[in-house]
Protein backbone atom coordinates (compact mmCIF):
# COMPACT_ATOMS: atom_id res chain seq x y z
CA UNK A 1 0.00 0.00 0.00
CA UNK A 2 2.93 2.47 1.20
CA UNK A 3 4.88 1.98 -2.18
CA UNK A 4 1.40 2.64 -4.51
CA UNK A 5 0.96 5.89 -2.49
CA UNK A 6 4.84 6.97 -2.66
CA UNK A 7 4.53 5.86 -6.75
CA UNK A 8 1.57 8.03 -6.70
CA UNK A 9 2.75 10.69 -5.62
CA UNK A 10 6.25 10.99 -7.32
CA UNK A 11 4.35 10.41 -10.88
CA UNK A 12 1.99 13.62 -9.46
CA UNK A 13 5.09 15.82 -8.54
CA UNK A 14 6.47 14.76 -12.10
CA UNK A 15 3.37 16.25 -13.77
CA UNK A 16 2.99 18.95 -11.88
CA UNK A 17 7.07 19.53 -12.63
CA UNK A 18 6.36 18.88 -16.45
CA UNK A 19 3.26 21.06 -16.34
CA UNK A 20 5.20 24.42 -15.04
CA UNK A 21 7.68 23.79 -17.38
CA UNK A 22 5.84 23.85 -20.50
CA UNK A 23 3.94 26.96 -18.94
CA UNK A 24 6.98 28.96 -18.20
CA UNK A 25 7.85 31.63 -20.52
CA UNK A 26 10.68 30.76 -22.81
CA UNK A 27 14.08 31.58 -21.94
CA UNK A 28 15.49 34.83 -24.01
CA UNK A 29 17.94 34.22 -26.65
CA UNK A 30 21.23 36.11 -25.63
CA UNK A 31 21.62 39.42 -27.47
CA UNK A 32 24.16 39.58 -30.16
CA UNK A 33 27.14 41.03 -29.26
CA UNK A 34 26.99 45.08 -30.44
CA UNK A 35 29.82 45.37 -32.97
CA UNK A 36 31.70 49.19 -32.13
CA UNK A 37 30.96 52.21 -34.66
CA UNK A 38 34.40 52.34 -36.61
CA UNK A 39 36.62 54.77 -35.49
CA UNK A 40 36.51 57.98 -37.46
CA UNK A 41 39.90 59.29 -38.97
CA UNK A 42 40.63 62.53 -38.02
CA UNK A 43 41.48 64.86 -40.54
CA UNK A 44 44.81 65.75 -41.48
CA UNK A 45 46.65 68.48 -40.21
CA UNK A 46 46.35 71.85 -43.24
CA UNK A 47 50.77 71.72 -43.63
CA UNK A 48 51.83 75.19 -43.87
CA UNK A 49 52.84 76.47 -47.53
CA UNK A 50 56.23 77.12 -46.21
CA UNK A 51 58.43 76.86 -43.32
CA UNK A 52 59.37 79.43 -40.89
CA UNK A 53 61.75 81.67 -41.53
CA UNK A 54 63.55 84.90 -40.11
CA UNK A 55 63.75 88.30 -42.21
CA UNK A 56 66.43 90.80 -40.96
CA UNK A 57 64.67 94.19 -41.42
CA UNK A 58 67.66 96.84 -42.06
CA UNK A 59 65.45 100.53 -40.62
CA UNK A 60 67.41 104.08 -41.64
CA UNK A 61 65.57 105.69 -38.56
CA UNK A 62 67.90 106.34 -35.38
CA UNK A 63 67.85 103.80 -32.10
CA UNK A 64 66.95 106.82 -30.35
CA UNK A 65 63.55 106.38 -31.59
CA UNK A 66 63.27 102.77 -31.42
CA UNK A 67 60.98 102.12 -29.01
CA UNK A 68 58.27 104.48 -31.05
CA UNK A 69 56.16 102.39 -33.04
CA UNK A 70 54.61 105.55 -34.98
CA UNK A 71 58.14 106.46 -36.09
CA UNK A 72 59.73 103.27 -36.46
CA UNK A 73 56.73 100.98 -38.40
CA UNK A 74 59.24 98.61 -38.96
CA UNK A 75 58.33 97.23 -35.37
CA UNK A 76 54.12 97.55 -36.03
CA UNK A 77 55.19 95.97 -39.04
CA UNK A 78 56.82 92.96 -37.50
CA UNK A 79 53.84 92.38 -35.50
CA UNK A 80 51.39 92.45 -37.68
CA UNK A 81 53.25 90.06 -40.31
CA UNK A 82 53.10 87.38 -37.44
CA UNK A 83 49.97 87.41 -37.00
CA UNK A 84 48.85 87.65 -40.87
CA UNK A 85 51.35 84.59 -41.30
CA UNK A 86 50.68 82.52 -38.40
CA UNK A 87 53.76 83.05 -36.79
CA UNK A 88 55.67 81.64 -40.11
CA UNK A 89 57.53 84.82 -41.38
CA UNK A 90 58.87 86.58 -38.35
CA UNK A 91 61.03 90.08 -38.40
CA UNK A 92 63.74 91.23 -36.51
CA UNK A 93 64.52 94.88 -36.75
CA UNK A 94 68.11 96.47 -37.20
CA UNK A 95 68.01 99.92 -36.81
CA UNK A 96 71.56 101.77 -38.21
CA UNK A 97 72.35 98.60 -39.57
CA UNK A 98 73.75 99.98 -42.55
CA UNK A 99 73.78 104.62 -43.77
CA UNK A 100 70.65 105.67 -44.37
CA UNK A 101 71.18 105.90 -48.33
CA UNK A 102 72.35 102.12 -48.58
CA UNK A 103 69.48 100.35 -46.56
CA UNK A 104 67.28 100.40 -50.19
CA UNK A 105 70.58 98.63 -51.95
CA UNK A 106 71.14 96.04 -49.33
CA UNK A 107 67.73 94.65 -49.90
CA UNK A 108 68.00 94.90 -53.64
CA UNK A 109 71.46 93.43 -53.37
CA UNK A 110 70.00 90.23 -50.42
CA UNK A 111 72.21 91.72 -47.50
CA UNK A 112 69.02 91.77 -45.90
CA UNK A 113 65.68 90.58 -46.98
CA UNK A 114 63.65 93.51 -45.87
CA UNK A 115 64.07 97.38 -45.24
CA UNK A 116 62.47 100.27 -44.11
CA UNK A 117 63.96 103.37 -46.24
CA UNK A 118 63.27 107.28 -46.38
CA UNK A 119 62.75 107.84 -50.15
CA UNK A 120 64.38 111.20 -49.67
CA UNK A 121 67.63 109.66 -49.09
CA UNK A 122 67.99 108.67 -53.02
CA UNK A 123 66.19 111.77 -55.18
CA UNK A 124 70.36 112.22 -56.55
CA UNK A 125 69.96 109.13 -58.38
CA UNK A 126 66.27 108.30 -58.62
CA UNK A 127 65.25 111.63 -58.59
CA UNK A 128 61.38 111.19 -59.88
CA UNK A 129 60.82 109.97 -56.28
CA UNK A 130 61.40 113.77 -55.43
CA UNK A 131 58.02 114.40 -57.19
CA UNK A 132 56.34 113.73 -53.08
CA UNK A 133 58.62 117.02 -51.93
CA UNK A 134 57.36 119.38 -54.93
CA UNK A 135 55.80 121.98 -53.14
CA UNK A 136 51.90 122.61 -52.41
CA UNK A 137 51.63 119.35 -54.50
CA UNK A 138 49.53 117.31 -51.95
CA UNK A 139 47.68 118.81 -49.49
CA UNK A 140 49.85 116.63 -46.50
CA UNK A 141 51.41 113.31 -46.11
CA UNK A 142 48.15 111.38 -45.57
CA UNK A 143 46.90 112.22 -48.78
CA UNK A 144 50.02 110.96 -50.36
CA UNK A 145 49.98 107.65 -48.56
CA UNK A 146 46.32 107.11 -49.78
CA UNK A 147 47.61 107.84 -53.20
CA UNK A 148 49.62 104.75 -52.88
CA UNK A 149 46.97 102.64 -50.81
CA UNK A 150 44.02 103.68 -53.18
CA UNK A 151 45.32 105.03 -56.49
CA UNK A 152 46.26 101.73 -58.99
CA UNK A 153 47.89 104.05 -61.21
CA UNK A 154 50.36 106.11 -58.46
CA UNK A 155 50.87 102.70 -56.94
CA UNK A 156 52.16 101.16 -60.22
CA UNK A 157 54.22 104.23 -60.52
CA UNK A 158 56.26 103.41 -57.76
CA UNK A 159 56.16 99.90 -57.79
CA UNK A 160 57.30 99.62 -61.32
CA UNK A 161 60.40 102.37 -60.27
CA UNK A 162 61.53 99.72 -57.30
CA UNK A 163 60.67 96.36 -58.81
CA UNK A 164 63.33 97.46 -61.44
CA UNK A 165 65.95 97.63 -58.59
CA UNK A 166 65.17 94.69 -57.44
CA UNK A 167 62.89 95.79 -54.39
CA UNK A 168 58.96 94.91 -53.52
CA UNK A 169 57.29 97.83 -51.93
CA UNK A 170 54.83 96.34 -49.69
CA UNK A 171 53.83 99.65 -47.04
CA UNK A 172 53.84 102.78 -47.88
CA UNK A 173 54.38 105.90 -44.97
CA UNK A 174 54.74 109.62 -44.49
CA UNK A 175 54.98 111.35 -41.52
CA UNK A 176 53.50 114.34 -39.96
CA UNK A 177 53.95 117.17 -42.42
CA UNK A 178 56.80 119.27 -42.57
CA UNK A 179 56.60 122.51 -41.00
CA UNK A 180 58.66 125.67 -40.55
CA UNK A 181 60.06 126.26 -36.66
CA UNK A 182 61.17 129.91 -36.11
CA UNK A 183 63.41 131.29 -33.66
CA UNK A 184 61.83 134.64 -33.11
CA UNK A 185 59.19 136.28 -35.90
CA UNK A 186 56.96 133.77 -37.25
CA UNK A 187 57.26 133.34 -40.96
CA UNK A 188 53.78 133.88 -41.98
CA UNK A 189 54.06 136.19 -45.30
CA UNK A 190 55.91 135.68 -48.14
CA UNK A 191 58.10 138.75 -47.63
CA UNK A 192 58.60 137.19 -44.39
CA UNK A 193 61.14 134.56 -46.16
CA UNK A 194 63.89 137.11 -47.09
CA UNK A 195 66.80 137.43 -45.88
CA UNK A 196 66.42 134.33 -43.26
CA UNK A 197 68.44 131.43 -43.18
CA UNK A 198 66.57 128.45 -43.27
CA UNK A 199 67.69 125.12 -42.87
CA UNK A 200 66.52 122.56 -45.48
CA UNK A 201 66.75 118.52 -46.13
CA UNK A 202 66.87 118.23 -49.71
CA UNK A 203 67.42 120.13 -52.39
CA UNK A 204 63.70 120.57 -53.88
CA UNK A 205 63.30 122.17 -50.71
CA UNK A 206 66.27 124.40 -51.33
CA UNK A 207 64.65 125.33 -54.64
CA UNK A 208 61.78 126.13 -53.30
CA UNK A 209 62.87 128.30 -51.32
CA UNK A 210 64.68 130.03 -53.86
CA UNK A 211 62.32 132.09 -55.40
CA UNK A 212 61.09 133.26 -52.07
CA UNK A 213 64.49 134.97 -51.40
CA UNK A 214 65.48 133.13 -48.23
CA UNK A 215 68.70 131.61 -47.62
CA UNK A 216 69.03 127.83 -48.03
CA UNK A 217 71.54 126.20 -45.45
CA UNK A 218 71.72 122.34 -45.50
CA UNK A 219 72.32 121.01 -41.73
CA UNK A 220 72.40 117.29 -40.33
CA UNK A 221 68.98 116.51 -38.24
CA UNK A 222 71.36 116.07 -35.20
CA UNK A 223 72.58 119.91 -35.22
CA UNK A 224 69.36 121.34 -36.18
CA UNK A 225 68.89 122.86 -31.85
CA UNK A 226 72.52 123.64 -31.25
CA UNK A 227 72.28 125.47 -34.67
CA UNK A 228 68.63 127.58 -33.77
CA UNK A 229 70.20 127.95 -30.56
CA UNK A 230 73.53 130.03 -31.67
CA UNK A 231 71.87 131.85 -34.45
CA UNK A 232 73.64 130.13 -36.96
CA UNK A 233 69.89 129.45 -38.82
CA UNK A 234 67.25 131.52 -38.18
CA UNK A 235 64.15 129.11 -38.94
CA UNK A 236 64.39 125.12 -39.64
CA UNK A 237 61.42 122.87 -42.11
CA UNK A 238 61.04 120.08 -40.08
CA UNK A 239 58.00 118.50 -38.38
CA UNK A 240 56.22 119.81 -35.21
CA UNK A 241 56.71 116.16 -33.88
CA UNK A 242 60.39 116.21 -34.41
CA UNK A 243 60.87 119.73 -33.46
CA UNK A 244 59.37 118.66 -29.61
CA UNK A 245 61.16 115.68 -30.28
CA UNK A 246 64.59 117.74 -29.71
CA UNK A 247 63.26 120.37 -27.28
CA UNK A 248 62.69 123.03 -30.16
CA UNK A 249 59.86 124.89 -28.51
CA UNK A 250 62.31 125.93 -25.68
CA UNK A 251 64.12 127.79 -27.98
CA UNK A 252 61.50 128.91 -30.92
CA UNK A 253 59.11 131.34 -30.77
CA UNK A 254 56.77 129.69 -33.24
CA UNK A 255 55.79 127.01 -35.24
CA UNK A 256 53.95 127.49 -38.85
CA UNK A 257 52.11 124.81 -40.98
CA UNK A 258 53.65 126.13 -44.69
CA UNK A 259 52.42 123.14 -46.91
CA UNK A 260 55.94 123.54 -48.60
CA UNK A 261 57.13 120.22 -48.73
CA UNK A 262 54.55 118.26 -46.42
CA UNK A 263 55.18 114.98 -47.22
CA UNK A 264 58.40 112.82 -46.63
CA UNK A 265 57.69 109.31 -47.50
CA UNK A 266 59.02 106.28 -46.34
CA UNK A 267 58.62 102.74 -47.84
CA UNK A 268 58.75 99.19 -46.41
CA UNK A 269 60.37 96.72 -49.24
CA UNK A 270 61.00 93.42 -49.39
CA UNK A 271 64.34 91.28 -51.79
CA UNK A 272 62.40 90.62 -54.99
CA UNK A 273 63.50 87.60 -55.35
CA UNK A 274 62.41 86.46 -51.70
CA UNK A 275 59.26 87.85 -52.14
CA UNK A 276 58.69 86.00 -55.31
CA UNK A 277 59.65 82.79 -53.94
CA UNK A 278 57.04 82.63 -51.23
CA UNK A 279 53.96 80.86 -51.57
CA UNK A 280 50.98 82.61 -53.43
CA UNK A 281 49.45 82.83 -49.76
CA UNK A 282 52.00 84.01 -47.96
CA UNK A 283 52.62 87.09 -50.95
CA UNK A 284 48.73 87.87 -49.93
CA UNK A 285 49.60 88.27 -46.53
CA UNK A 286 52.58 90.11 -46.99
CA UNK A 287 50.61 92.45 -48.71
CA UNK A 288 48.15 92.82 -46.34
CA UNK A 289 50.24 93.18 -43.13
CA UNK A 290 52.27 96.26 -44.95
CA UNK A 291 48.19 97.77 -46.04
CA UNK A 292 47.59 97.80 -42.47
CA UNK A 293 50.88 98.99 -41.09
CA UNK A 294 50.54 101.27 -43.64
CA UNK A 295 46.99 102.44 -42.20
CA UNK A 296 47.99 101.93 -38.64
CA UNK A 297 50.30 104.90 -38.86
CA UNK A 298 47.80 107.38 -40.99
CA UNK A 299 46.26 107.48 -38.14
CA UNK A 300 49.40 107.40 -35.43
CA UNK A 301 50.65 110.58 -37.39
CA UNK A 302 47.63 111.95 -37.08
CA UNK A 303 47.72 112.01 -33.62
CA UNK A 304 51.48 113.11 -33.49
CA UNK A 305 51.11 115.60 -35.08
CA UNK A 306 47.97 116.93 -32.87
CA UNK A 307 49.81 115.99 -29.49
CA UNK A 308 53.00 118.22 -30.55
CA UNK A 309 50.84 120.74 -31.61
CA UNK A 310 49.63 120.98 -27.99
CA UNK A 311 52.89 120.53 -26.70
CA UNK A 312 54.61 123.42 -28.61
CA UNK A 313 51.52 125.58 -27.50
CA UNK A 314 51.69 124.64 -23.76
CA UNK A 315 55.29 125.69 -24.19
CA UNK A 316 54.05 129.17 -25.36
CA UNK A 317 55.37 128.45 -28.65
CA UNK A 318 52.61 130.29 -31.67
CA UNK A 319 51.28 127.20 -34.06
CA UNK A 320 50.04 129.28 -36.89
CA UNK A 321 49.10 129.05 -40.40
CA UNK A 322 49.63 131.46 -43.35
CA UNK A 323 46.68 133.17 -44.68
CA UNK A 324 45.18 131.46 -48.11
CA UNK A 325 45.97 134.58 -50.35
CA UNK A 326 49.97 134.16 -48.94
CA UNK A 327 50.03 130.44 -49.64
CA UNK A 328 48.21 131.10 -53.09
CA UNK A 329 50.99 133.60 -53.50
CA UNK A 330 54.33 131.35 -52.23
CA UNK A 331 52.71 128.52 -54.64
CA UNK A 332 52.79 130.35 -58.09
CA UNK A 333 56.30 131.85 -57.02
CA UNK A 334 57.07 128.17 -55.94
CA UNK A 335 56.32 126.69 -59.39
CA UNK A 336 59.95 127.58 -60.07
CA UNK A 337 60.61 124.36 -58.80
CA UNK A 338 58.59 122.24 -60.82
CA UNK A 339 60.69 123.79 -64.10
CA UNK A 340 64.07 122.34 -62.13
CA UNK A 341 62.31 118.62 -61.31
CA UNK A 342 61.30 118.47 -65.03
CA UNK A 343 64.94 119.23 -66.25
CA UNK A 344 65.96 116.57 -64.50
CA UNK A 345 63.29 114.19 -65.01
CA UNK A 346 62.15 114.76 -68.17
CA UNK A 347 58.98 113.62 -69.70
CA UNK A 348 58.51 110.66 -67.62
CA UNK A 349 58.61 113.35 -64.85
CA UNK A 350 55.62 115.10 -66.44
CA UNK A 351 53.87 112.01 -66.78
CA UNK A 352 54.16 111.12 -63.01
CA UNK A 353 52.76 114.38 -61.87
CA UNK A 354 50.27 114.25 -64.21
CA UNK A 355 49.17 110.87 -62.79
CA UNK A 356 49.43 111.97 -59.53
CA UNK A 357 47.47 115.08 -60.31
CA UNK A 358 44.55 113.23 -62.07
CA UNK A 359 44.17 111.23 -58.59
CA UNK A 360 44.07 113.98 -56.14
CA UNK A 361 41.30 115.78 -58.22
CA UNK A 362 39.12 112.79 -57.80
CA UNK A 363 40.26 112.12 -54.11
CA UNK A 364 38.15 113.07 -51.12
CA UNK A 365 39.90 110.88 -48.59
CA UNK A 366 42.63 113.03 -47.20
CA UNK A 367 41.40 116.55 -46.18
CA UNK A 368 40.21 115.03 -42.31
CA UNK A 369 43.30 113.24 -42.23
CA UNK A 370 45.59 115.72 -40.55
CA UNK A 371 42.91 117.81 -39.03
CA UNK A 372 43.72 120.28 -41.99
């Protein structure tokens, strides 16, 4: 009896086992395993179109004014061409690293791959470059530096005149205008010139003076005070700004804004040759670092020359200006000195002013530049 009721109930348990089974849910198939996302390639570093290099920029201007960046743009210059490059075309600037009238031939020559040079410095033997001292010819040096930035045809002029050397211009500058600093009576008429001894910086400044009946004496930059001082000039065309530069308005009595020669340009150029060998890209932003160094100190002048203004006056010194008729008068008696340019430079020299004429009729860019 026991083992019927123990067989019983196993064969029950084994039912009810078999019964659960087939009612449970059925077991879940394992996932498949999740194949990774392939890795995506990152893109290849852009390789610069060149590598870095070093330019020695030879600058004619004085280490006395080398911490100035609005009268040494070789330094704005060196910053901005880092930063249009990426860093790839640095510049270290030499100033006095050669005499002011063999900076232009050292970059022609590859002493140096860049310079900054005073076009005044070479009128003797590329004298249509003395066509930005003619007198009353542009209204002041801004207007001449927008000739280059903005006039095709006055830029080709000069580009075409340097590339033949050997040279790339790439910024164009000119100071604050040039201005005449008088010991005692301001020189405000043009009767006013006669007889005084007035010191000049290049000879179509000397003959523009000539008609006017003063005396022309040519003295060094660095003897202009001591020369005021002892009476040895009695008046000196220079700039306000580098008049207070050398203490002039402790010694002057005034300060007038003749627009005799008010422009004295200065050029940033490059080696040809190394500017032709750099990549397309790196030309471009050659180009545009010396555009915006060359805009950069527009306005820096600008500002010079209003700041020594203010200084001179504080100093009690009289910043005057002739009267239109006397200017209108000094210019036709002036015009003398566009006969003596022309002798030496010949028809080409009539077509340069001519082009440089035709652009400053149509300009209207310059007039606020100055504060004029």
């Amino acid at each position: 009896m026991k083992k019927k009721i123990l067989s019983s109930t196993l064969g029950l348990l084994l039912i009810i086992g078999l019964v659960a089974t087939a009612c449970a849910a059925p077991a879940q198939e394992p996932a498949p395993a999740t194949t990774p996302d392939p890795t995506t390639t990152p893109a290849p570093a852009t390789k610069p179109s060149m590598e870095p290099v070093v330019w020695i920029l030879a600058s004619n201007v004085s280490k006395g004014n080398a911490t100035d960046d609005m009268f040494v743009p070789g330094y704005l210059f060196s910053r901005i061409i880092y930063e249009e490059t990426g860093g790839l075309i640095r510049v270290d600037v030499k100033n006095e690293l050669y005499p002011p009238a063999e900076t232009l031939y050292a970059v022609a020559d590859g002493r140096v791959e860049i310079g900054h040079v005073t076009l005044n410095n070479h009128i003797g033997d590329q004298p249509l470059w003395g066509l930005s001292l003619l007198p009353f010819l542009y209204e002041n040096g801004a207007q001449m530096a927008y000739s280059w930035l903005y006039g095709p045809e006055v830029h080709k002029l000069y580009q075409d005149s340097l590339n033949a050397i050997g040279v790339q211009q790439i910024a164009f500058f000119s100071p604050p205008p040039q201005e005449i600093w008088c010991k005692s009576k301001p020189i405000t008429k043009v009767d006013d010139f006669k007889g005084q001894k007035i010191r000049t910086s290049s000879m179509l400044q000397a003959l523009a003076l000539e008609p006017l009946e003063a005396v022309n004496v040519n003295i060094p930059f660095g003897e202009l005070f001591t020369s005021i001082e002892r009476g040895v000039i009695d008046a000196a065309i220079t700039s306000c700004a580098a008049g207070v530069s050398i203490g002039l308005q402790d010694i002057c009595q005034a300060v007038v804004a003749w627009p005799i020669t008010p422009t004295q340009p200065y050029i940033i150029a490059v080696n040809k040759n190394v500017f032709d060998a750099l990549p397309k890209d790196m030309q471009d932003a050659v180009m545009r670092a010396g555009r915006q160094a060359s805009l950069a100190c527009i306005y820096g002048y600008n500002l010079r020359l209003k700041d020594s203004h203010r200084m001179a006056d504080a100093s009690g010194v009289q910043v005057v200006s002739p009267s239109a008729a006397e200017t209108q008068k000094a210019s036709e008696l002036m015009s003398e000195a566009y006969e003596s340019w022309f002798e030496i430079t010949g028809d080409e020299g009539r077509m340069w002013l001519e082009t440089v004429k035709a652009w400053i009729d149509k300009d209207t860019s310059a007039g606020w530049a100055y504060g004029y």
